[in-house]
N, C-alpha and C. Protein backbone atom coordinates (compact mmCIF):
# COMPACT_ATOMS: atom_id res chain seq x y z
N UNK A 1 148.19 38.66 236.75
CA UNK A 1 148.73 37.47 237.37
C UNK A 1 149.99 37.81 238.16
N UNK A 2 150.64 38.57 237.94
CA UNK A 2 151.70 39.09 238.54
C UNK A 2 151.42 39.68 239.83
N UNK A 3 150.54 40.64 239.62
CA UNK A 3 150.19 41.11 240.92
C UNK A 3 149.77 40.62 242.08
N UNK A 4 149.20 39.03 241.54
CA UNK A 4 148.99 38.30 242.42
C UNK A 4 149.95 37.66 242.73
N UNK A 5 150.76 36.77 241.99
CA UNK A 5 152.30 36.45 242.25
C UNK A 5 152.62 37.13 243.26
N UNK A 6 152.76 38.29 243.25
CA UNK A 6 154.10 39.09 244.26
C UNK A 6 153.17 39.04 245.42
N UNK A 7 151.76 39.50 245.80
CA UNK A 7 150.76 39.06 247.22
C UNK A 7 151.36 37.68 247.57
N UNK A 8 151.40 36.54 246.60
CA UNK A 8 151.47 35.48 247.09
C UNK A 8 152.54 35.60 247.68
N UNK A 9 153.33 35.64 247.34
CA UNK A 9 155.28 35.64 247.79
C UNK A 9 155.32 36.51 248.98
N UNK A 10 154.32 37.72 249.34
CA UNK A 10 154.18 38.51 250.11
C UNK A 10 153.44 37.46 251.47
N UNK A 11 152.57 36.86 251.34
CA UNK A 11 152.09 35.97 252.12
C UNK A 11 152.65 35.18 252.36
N UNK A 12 153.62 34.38 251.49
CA UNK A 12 154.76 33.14 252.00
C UNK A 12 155.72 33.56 252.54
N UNK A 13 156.18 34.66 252.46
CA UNK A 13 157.09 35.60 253.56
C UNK A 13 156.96 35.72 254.36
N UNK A 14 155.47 36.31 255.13
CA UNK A 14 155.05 36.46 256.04
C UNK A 14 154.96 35.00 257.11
N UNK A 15 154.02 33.92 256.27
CA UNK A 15 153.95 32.83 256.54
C UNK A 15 155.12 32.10 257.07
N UNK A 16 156.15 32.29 255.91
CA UNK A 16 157.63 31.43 256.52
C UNK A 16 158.22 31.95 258.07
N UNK A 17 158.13 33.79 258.20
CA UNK A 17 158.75 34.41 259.33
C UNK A 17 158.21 33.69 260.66
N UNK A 18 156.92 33.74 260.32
CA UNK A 18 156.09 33.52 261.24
C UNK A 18 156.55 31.88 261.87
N UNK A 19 156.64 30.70 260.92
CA UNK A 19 156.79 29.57 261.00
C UNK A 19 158.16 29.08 261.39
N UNK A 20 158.83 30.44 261.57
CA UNK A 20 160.48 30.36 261.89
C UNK A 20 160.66 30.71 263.38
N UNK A 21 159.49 31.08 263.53
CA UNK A 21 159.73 31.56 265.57
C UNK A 21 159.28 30.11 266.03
N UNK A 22 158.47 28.95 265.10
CA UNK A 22 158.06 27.97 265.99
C UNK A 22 158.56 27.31 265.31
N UNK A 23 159.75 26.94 264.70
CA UNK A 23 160.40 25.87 264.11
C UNK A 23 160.77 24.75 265.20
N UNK A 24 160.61 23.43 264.83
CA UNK A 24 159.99 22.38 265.97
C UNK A 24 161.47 22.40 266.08
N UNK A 25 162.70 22.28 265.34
CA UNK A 25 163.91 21.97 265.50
C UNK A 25 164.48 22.84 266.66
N UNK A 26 164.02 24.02 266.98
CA UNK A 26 164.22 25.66 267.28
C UNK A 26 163.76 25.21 268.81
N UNK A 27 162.72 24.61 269.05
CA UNK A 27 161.72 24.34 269.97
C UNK A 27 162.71 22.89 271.08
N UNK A 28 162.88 22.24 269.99
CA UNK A 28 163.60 20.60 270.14
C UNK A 28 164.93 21.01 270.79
N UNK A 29 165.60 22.12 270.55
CA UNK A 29 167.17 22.24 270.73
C UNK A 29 166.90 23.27 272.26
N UNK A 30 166.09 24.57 272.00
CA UNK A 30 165.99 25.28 273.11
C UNK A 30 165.84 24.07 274.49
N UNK A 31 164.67 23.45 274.07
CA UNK A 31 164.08 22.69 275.42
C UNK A 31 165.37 21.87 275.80
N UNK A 32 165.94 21.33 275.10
CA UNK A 32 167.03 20.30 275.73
C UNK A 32 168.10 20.72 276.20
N UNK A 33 168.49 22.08 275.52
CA UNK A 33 169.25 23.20 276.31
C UNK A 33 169.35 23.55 277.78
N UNK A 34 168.04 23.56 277.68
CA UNK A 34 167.22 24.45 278.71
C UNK A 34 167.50 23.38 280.35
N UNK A 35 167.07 22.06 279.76
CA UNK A 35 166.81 20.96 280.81
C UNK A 35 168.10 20.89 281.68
N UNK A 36 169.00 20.48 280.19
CA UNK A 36 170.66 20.50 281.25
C UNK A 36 171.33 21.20 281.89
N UNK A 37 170.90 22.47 281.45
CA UNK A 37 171.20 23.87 282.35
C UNK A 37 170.82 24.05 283.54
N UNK A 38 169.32 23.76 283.37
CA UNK A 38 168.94 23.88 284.70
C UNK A 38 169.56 22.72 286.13
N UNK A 39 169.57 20.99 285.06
CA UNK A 39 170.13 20.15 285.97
C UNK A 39 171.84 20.35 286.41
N UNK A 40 172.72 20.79 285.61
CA UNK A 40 173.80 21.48 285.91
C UNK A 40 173.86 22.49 287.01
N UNK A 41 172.91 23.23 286.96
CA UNK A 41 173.16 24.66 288.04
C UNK A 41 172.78 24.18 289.24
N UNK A 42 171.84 23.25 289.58
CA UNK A 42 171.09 22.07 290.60
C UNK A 42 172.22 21.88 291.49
N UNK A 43 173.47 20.81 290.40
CA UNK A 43 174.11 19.88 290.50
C UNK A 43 173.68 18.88 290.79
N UNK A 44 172.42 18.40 290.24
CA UNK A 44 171.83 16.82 290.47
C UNK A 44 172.16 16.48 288.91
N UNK A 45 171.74 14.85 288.90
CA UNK A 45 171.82 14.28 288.07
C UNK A 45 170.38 14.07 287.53
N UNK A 46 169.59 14.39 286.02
CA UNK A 46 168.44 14.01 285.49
C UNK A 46 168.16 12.60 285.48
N UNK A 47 166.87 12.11 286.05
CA UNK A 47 166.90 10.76 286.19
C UNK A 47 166.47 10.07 284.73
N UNK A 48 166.75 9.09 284.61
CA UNK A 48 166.98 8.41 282.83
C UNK A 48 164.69 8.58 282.52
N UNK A 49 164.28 8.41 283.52
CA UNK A 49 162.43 7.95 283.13
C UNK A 49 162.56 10.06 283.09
N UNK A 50 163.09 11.02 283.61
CA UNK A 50 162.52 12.08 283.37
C UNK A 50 163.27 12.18 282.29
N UNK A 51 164.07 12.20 281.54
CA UNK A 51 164.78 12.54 280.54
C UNK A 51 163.45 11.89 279.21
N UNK A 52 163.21 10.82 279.35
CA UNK A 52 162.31 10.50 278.56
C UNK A 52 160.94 11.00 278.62
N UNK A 53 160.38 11.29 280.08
CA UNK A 53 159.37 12.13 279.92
C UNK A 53 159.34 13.05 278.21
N UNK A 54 160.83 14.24 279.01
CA UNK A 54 160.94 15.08 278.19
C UNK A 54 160.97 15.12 277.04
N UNK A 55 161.44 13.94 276.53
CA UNK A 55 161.59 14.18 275.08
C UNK A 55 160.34 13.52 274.44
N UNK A 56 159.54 12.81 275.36
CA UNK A 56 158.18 11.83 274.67
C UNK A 56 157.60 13.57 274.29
N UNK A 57 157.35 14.24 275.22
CA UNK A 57 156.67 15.92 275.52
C UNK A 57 156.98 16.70 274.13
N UNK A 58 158.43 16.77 273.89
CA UNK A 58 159.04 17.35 273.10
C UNK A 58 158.66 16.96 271.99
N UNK A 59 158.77 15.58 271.92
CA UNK A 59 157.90 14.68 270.16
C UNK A 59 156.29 15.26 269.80
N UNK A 60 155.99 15.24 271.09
CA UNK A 60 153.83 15.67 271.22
C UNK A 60 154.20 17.55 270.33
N UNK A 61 154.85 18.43 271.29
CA UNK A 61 155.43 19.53 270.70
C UNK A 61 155.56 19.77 268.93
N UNK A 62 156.15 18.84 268.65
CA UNK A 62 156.89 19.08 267.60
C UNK A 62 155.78 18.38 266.74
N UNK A 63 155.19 17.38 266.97
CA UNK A 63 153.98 16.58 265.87
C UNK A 63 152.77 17.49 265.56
N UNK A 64 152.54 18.10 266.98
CA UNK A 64 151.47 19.31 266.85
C UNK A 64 152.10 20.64 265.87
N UNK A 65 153.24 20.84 265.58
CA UNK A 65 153.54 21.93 265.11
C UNK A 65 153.57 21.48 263.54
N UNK A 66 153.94 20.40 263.58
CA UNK A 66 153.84 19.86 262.17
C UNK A 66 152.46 19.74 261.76
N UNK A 67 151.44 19.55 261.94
CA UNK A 67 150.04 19.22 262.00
C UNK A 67 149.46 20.72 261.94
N UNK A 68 150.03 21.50 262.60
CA UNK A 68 149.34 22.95 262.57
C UNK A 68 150.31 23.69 261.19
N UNK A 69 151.33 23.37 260.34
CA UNK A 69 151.74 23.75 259.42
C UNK A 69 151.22 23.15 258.34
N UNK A 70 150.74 21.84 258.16
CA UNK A 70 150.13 21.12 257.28
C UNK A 70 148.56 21.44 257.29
N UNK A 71 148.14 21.63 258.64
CA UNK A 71 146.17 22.68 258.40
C UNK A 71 146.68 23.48 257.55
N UNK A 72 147.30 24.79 258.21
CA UNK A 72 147.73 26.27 257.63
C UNK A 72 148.22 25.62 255.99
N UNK A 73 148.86 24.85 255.30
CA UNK A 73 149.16 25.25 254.08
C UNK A 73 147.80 24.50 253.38
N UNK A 74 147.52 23.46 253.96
CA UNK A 74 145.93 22.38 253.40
C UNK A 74 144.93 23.86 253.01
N UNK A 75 144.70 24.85 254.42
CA UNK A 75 143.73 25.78 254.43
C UNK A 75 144.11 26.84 253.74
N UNK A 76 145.03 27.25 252.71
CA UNK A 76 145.89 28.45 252.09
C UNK A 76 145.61 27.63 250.62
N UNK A 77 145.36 26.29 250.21
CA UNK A 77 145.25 25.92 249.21
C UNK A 77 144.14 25.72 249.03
N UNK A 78 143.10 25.55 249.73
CA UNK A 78 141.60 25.73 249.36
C UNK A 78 141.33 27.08 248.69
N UNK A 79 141.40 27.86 249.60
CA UNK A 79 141.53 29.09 249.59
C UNK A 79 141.64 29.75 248.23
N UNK A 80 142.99 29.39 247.78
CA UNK A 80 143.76 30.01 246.66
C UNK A 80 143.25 29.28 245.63
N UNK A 81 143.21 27.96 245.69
CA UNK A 81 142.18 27.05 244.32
C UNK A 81 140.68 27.83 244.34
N UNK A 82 140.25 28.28 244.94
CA UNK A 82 138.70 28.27 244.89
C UNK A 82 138.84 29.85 244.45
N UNK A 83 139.56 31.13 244.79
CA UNK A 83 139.84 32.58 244.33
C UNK A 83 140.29 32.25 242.26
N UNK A 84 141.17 31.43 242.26
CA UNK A 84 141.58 31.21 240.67
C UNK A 84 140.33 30.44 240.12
N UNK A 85 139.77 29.80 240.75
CA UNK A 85 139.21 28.79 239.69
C UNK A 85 137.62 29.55 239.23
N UNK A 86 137.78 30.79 240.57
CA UNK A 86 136.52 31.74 240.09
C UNK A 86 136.38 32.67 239.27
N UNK A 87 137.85 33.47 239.30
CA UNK A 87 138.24 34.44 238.67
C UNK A 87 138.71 33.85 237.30
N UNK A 88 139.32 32.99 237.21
CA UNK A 88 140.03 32.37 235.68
C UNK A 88 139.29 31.59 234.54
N UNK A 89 139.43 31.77 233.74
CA UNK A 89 138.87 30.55 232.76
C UNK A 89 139.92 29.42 232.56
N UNK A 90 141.24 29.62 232.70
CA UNK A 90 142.47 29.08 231.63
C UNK A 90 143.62 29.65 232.83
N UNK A 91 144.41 28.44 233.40
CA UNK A 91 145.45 28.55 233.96
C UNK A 91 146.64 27.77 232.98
N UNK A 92 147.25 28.58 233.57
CA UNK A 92 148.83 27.79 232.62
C UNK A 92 149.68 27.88 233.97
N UNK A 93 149.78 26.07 234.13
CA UNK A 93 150.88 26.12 235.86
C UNK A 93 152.28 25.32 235.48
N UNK A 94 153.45 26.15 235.50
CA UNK A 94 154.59 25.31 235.38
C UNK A 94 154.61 23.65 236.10
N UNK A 95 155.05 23.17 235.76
CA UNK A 95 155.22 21.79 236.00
C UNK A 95 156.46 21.92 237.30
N UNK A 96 155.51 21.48 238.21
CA UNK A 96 156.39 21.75 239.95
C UNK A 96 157.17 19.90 239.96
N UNK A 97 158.37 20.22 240.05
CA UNK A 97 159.35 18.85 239.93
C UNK A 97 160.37 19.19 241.29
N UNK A 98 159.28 18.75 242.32
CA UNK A 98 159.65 19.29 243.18
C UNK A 98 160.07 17.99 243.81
N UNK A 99 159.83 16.84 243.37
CA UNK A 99 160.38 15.48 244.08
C UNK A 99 161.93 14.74 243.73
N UNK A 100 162.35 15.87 241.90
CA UNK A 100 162.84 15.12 241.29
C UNK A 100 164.50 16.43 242.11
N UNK A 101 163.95 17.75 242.78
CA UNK A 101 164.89 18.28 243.03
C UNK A 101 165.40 17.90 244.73
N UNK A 102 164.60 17.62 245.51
CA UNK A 102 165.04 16.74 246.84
C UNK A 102 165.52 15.67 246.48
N UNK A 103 165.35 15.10 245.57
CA UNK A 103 166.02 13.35 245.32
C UNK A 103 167.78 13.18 246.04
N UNK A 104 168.16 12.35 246.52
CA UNK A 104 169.31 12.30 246.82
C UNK A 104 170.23 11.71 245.60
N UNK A 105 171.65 12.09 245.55
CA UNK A 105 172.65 11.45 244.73
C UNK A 105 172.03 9.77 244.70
N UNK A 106 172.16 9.25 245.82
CA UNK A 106 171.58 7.45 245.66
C UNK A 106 170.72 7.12 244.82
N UNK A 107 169.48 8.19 245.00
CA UNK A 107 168.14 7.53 244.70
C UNK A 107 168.20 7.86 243.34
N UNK A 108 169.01 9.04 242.81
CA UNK A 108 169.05 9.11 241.35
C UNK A 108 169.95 7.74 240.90
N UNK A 109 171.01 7.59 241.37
CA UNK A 109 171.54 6.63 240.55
C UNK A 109 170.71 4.81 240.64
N UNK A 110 170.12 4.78 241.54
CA UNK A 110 169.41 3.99 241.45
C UNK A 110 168.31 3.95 240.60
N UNK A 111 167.31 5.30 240.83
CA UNK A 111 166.40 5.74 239.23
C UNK A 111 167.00 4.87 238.04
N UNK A 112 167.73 5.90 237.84
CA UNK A 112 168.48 5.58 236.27
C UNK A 112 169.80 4.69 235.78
N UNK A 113 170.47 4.10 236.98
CA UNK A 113 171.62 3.63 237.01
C UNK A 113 172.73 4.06 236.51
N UNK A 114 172.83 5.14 236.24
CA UNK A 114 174.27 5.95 235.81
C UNK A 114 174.03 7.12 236.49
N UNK A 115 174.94 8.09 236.15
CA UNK A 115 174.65 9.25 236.63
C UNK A 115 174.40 9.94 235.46
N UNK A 116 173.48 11.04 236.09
CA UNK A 116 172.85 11.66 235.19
C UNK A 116 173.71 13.12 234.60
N UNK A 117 173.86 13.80 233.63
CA UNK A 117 174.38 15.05 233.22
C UNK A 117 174.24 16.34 234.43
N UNK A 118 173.44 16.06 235.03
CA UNK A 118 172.44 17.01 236.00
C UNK A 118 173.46 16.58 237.30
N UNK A 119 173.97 15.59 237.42
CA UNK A 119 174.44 14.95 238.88
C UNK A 119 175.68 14.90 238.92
N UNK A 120 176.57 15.98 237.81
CA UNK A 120 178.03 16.02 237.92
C UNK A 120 178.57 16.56 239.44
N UNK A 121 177.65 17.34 240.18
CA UNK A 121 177.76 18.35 241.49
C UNK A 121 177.95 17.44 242.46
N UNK A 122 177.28 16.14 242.31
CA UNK A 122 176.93 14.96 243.07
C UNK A 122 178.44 14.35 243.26
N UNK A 123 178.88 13.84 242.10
CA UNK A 123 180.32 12.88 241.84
C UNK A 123 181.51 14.01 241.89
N UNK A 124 181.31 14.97 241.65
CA UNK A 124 182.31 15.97 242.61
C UNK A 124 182.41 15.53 243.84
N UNK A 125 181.35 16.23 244.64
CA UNK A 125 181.62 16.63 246.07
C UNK A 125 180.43 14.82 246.53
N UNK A 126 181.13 13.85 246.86
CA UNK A 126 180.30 12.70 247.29
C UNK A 126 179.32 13.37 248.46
N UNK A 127 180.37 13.84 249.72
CA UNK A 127 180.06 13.79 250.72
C UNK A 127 178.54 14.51 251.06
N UNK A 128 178.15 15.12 250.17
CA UNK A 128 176.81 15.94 250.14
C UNK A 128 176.48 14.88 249.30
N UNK A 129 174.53 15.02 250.31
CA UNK A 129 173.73 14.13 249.47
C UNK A 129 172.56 14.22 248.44
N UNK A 130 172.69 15.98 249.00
CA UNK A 130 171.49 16.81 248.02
C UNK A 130 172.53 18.05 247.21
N UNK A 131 171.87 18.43 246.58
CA UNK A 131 172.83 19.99 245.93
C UNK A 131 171.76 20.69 246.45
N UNK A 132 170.41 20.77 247.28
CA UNK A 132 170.06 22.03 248.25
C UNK A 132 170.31 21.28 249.50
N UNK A 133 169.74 22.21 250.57
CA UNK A 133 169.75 22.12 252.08
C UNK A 133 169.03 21.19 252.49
N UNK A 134 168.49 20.36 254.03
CA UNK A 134 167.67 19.54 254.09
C UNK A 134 166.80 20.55 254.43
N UNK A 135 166.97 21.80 254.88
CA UNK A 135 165.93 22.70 255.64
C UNK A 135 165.17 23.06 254.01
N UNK A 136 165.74 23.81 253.16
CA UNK A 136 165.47 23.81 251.62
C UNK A 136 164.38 22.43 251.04
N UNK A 137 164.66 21.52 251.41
CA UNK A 137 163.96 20.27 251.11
C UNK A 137 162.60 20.33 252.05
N UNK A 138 162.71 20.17 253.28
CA UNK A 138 161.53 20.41 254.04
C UNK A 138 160.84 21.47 253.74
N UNK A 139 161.18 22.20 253.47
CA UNK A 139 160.44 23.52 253.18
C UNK A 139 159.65 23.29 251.94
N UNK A 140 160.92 22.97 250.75
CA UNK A 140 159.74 22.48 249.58
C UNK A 140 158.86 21.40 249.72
N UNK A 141 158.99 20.51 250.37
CA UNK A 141 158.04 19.65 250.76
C UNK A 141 157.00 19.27 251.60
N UNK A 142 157.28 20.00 252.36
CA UNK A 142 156.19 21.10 253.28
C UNK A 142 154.77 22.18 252.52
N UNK A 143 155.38 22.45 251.62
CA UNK A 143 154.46 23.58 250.69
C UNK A 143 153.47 22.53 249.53
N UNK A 144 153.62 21.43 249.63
CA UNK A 144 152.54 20.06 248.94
C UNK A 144 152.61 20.33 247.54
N UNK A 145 153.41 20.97 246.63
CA UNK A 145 153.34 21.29 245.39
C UNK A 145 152.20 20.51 244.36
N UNK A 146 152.66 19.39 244.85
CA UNK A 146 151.52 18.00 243.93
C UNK A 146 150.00 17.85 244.07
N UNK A 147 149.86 18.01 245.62
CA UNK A 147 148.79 18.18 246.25
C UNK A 147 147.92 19.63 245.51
N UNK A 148 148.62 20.47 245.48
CA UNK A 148 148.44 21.88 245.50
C UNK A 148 147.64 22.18 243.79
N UNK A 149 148.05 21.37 242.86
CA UNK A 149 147.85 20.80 241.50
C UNK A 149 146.73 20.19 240.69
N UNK A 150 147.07 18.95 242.25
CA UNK A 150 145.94 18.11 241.50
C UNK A 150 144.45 19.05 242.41
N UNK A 151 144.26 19.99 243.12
CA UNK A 151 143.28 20.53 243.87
C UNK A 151 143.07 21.24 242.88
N UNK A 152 143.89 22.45 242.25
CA UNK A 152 143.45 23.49 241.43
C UNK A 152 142.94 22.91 239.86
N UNK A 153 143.18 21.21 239.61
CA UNK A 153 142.79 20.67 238.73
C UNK A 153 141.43 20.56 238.87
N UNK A 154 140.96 20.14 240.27
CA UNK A 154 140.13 19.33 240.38
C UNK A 154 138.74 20.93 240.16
N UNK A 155 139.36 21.39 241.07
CA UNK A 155 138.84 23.01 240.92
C UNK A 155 138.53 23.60 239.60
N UNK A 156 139.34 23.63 238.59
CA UNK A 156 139.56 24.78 237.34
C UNK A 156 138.07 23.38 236.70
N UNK A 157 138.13 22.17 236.62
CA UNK A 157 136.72 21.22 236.08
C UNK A 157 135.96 21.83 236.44
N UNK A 158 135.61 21.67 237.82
CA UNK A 158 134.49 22.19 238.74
C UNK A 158 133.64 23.23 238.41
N UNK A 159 134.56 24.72 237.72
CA UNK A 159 133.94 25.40 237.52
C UNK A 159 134.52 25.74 236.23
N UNK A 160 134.41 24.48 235.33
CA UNK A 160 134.02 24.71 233.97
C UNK A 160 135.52 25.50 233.34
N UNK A 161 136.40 25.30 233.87
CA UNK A 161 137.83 26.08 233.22
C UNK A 161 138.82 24.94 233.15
N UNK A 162 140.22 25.13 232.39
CA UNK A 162 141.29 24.54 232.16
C UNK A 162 142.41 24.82 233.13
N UNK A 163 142.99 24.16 233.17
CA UNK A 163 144.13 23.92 233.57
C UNK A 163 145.39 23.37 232.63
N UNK A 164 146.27 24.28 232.32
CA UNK A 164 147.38 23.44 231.36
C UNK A 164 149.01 23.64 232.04
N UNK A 165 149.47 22.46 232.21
CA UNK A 165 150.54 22.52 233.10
C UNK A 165 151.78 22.20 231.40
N UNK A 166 152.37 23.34 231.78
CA UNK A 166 153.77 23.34 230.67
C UNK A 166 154.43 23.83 231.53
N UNK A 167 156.30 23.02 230.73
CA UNK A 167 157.67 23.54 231.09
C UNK A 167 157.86 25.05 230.88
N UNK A 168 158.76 25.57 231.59
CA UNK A 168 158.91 27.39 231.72
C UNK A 168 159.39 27.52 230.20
N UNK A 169 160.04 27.02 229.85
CA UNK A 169 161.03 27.27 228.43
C UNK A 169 160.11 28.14 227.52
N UNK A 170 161.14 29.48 227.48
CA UNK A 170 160.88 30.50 226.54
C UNK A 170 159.66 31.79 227.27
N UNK A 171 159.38 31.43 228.56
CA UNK A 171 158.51 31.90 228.89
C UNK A 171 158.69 33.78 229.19
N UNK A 172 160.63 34.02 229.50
CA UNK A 172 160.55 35.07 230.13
C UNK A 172 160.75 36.20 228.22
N UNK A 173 161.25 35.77 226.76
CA UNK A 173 161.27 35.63 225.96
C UNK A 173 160.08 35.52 224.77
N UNK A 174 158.48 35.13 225.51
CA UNK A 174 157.73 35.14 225.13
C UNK A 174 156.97 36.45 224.74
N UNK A 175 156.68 37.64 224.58
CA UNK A 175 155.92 38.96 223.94
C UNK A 175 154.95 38.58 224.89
N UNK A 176 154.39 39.26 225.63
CA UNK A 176 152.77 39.09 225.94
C UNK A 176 151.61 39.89 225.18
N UNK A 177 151.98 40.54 224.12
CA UNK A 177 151.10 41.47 223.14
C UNK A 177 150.71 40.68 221.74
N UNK A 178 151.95 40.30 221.44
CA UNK A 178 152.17 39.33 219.98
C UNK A 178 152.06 37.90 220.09
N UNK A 179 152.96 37.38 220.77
CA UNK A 179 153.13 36.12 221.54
C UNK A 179 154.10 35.45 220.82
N UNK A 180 155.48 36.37 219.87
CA UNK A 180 156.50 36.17 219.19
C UNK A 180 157.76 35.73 220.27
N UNK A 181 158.83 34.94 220.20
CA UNK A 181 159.75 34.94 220.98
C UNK A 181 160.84 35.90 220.90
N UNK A 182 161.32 36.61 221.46
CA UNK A 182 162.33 37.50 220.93
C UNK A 182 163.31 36.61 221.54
N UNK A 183 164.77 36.92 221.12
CA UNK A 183 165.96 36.79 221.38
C UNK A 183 167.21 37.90 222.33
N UNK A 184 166.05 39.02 222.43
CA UNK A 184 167.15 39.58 223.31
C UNK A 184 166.68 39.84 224.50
């Protein structure tokens, strides 16, 4: 399982580099760069209907790139559900809480109405609204964790195997020979 682990991480590396030369933001900032430069060196003024052209263009740009990152990870999870669910009898998948780590300071205190032990980072520093990045957030949310789950669920039935989703705790501590916990 490991060995596959590290391919995978080897492929999301690859995948991310790759997805970093066409980052729509990357795409969004060059082009608008690009426009005023050119109308500057002119010395004309961009007329207000071409300015909107551009950016209607720029939205088509950027929806298609989003759409071609959401095939590519949709088509990487078929893929990868249908290789495990052939090879495996019995998966054990950490529990991906991947909604509860994008959550903003607000939406937690609204959740639960206090703040939580977890959200001291929050009532420190207000002015931040996540304790990761928004690029960090898109990214994890980009990769469909939930989606990604309920497929390899639907998969591991399909062909007659389990699926058991547990918390990491004790896992790096666990023996893989005995299956004793050690302490050191």
């Amino acid at each position: 399982m490991d060995a596959l682990k590290s391919r995978l991480s080897k492929l999301a590396n690859e995948a991310r580099a790759e997805a970093r030369k066409r980052h729509p933001a990357k795409i969004h900032t060059a082009q608008k760069l690009a426009t005023k430069k050119a109308a500057t060196e002119v010395g004309i003024k961009i007329a207000r209907s071409a300015k909107q052209r551009e950016r209607a263009r720029l939205r088509r740009e950027i929806c298609a790139v989003n759409t071609k990152i959401t095939n590519a990870t949709t088509d990487f999870h078929q893929k990868l559900t249908s290789v495990l669910a052939a090879k495996f009898k019995t998966l054990l998948l950490p529990s991906f809480q991947t909604s509860e780590m994008v959550r903003s300071y607000e939406e937690e205190m609204k959740a639960g109405g206090t703040p939580l032990a977890s959200a001291q980072p929050y009532i420190d520093r207000r002015g931040r609204k996540r304790r990761i990045r928004s690029s960090t957030t898109r990214a994890m949310l980009s990769q469909q964790h939930f989606s990604f789950e309920m497929l390899l669920e639907y998969k591991m039935k399909r062909a007659g195997g389990w699926l058991i989703t547990r918390e990491e705790e004790y896992t790096s501590k666990t023996c893989s020979n005995c299956g004793k916990i050690k302490e050191n």
